[in-house]
C-alpha atoms as a PDB file:
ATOM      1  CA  UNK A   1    -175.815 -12.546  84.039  1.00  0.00           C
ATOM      2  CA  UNK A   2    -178.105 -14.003  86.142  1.00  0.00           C
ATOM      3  CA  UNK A   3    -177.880 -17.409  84.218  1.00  0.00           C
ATOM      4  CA  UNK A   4    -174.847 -17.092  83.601  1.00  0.00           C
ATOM      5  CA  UNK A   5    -171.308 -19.140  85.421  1.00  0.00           C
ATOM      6  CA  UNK A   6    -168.873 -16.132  86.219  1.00  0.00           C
ATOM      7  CA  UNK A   7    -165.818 -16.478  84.544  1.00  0.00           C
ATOM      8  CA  UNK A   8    -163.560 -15.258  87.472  1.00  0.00           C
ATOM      9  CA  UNK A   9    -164.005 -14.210  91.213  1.00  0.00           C
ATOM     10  CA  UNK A  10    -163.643 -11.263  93.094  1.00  0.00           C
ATOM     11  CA  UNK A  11    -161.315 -11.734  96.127  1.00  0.00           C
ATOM     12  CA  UNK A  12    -159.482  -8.960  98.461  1.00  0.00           C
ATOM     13  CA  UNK A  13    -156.169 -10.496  99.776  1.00  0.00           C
ATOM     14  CA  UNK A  14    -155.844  -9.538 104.137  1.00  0.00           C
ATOM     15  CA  UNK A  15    -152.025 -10.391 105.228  1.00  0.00           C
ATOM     16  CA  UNK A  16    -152.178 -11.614 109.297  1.00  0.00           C
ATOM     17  CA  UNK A  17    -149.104 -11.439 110.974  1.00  0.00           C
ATOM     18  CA  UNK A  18    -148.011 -14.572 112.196  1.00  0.00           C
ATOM     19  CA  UNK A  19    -150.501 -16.810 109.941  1.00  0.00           C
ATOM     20  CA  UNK A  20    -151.887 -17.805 106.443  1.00  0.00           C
ATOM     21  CA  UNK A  21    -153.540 -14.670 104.381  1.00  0.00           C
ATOM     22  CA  UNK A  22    -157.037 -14.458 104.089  1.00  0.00           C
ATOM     23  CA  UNK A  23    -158.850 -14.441 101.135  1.00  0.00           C
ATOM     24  CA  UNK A  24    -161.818 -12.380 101.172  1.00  0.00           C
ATOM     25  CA  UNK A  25    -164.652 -12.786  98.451  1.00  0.00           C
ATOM     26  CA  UNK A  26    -166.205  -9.307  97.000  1.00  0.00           C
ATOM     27  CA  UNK A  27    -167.759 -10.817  94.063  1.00  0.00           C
ATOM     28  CA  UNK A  28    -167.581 -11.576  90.465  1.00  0.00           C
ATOM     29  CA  UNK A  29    -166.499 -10.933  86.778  1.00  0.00           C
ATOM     30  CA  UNK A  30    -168.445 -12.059  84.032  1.00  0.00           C
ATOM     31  CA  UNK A  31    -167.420 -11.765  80.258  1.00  0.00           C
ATOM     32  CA  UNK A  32    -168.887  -8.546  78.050  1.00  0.00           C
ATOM     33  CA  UNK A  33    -172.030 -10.985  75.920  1.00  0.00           C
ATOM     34  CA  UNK A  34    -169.449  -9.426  72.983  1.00  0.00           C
ATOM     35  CA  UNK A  35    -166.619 -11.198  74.238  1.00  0.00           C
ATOM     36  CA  UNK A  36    -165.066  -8.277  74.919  1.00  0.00           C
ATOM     37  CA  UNK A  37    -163.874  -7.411  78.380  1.00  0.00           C
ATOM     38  CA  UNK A  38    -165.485  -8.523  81.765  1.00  0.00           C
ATOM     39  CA  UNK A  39    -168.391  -6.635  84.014  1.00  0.00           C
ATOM     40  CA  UNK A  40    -167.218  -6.773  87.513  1.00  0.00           C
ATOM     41  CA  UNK A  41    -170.041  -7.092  90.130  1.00  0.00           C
ATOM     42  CA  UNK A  42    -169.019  -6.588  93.710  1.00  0.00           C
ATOM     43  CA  UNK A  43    -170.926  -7.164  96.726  1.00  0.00           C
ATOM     44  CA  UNK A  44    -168.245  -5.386  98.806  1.00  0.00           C
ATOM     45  CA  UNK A  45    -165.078  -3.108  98.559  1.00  0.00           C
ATOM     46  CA  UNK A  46    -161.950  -3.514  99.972  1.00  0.00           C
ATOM     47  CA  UNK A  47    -159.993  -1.206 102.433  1.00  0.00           C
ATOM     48  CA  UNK A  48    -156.605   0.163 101.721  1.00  0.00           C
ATOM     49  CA  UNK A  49    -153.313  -1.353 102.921  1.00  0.00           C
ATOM     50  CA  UNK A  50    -151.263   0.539 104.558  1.00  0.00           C
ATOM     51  CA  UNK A  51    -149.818   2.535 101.373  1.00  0.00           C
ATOM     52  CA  UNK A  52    -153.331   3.691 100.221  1.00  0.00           C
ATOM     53  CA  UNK A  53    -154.265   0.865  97.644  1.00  0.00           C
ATOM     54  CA  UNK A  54    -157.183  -1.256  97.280  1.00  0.00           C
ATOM     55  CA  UNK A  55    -156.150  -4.592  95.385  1.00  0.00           C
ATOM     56  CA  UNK A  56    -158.723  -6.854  94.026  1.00  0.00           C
ATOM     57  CA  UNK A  57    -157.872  -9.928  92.549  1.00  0.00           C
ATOM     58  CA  UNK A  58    -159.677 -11.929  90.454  1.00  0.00           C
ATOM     59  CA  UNK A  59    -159.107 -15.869  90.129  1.00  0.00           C
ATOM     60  CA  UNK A  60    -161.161 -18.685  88.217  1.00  0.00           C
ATOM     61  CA  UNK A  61    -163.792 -20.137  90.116  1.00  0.00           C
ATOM     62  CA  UNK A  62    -163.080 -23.493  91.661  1.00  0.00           C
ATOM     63  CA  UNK A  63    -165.092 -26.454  90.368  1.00  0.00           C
ATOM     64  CA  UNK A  64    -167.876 -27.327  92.513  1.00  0.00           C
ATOM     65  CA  UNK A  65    -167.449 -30.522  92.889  1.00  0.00           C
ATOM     66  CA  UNK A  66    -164.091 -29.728  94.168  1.00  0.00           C
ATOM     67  CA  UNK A  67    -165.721 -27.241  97.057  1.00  0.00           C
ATOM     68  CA  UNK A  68    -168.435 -29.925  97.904  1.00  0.00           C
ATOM     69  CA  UNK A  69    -165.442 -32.131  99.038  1.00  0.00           C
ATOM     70  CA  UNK A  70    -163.707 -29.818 100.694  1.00  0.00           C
ATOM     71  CA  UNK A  71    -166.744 -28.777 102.783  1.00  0.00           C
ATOM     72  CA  UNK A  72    -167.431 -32.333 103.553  1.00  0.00           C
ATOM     73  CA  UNK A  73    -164.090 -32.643 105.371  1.00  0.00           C
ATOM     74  CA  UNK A  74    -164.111 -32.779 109.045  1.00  0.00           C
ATOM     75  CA  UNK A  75    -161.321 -32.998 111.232  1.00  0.00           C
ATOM     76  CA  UNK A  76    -160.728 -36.782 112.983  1.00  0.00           C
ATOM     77  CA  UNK A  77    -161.359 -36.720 116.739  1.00  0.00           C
ATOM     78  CA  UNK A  78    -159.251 -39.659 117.780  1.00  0.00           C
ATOM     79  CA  UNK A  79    -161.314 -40.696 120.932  1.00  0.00           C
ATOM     80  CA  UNK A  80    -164.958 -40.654 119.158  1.00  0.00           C
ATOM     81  CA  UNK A  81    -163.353 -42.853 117.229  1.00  0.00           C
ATOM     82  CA  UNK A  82    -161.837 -45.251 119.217  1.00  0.00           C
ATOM     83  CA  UNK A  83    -165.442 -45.025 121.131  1.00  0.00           C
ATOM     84  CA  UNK A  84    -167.476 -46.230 118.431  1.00  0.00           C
ATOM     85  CA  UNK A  85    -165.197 -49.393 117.834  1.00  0.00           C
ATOM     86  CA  UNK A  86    -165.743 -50.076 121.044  1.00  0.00           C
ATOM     87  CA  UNK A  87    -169.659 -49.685 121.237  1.00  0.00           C
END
């Protein structure tokens, strides 16, 4: 496994009231060397909701190239800007 790209990620889904849900990572799945079914490796566990169940959802992993940029965006401070046109 340890060469080998994950075919889906762990995530535990936290609901805030009053803002966006938070995605939490716990790990990974990657396929059976069979093809048949998935070992799930978790580096954490979630806590129960309110009702008593632990939900784990598993997505496919986004491209990297498509983190890289996301990382790379900063948020625009107006005035630095308009002070380095000026300098």
């Amino acid at each position: 496994m340890a060469n080998q790209q994950p075919a889906y990620r762990a995530y535990t889904v936290i609901k805030r009231e009053g803002q966006d849900d938070y995605w939490l990572a716990l790990g990974a799945a990657f396929p059976h060397q069979s093809g048949d079914g998935f070992n799930v490796i978790l580096q954490a566990l979630p806590l129960p909701s309110t009702d008593g169940t632990c939900k784990i959802v598993l997505r496919p992993p986004k491209d990297d190239s498509d983190e890289r940029s996301t990382q790379r965006e900063e948020p625009r401070n107006t005035q630095s800007n308009n002070r380095s046109r000026r300098s």
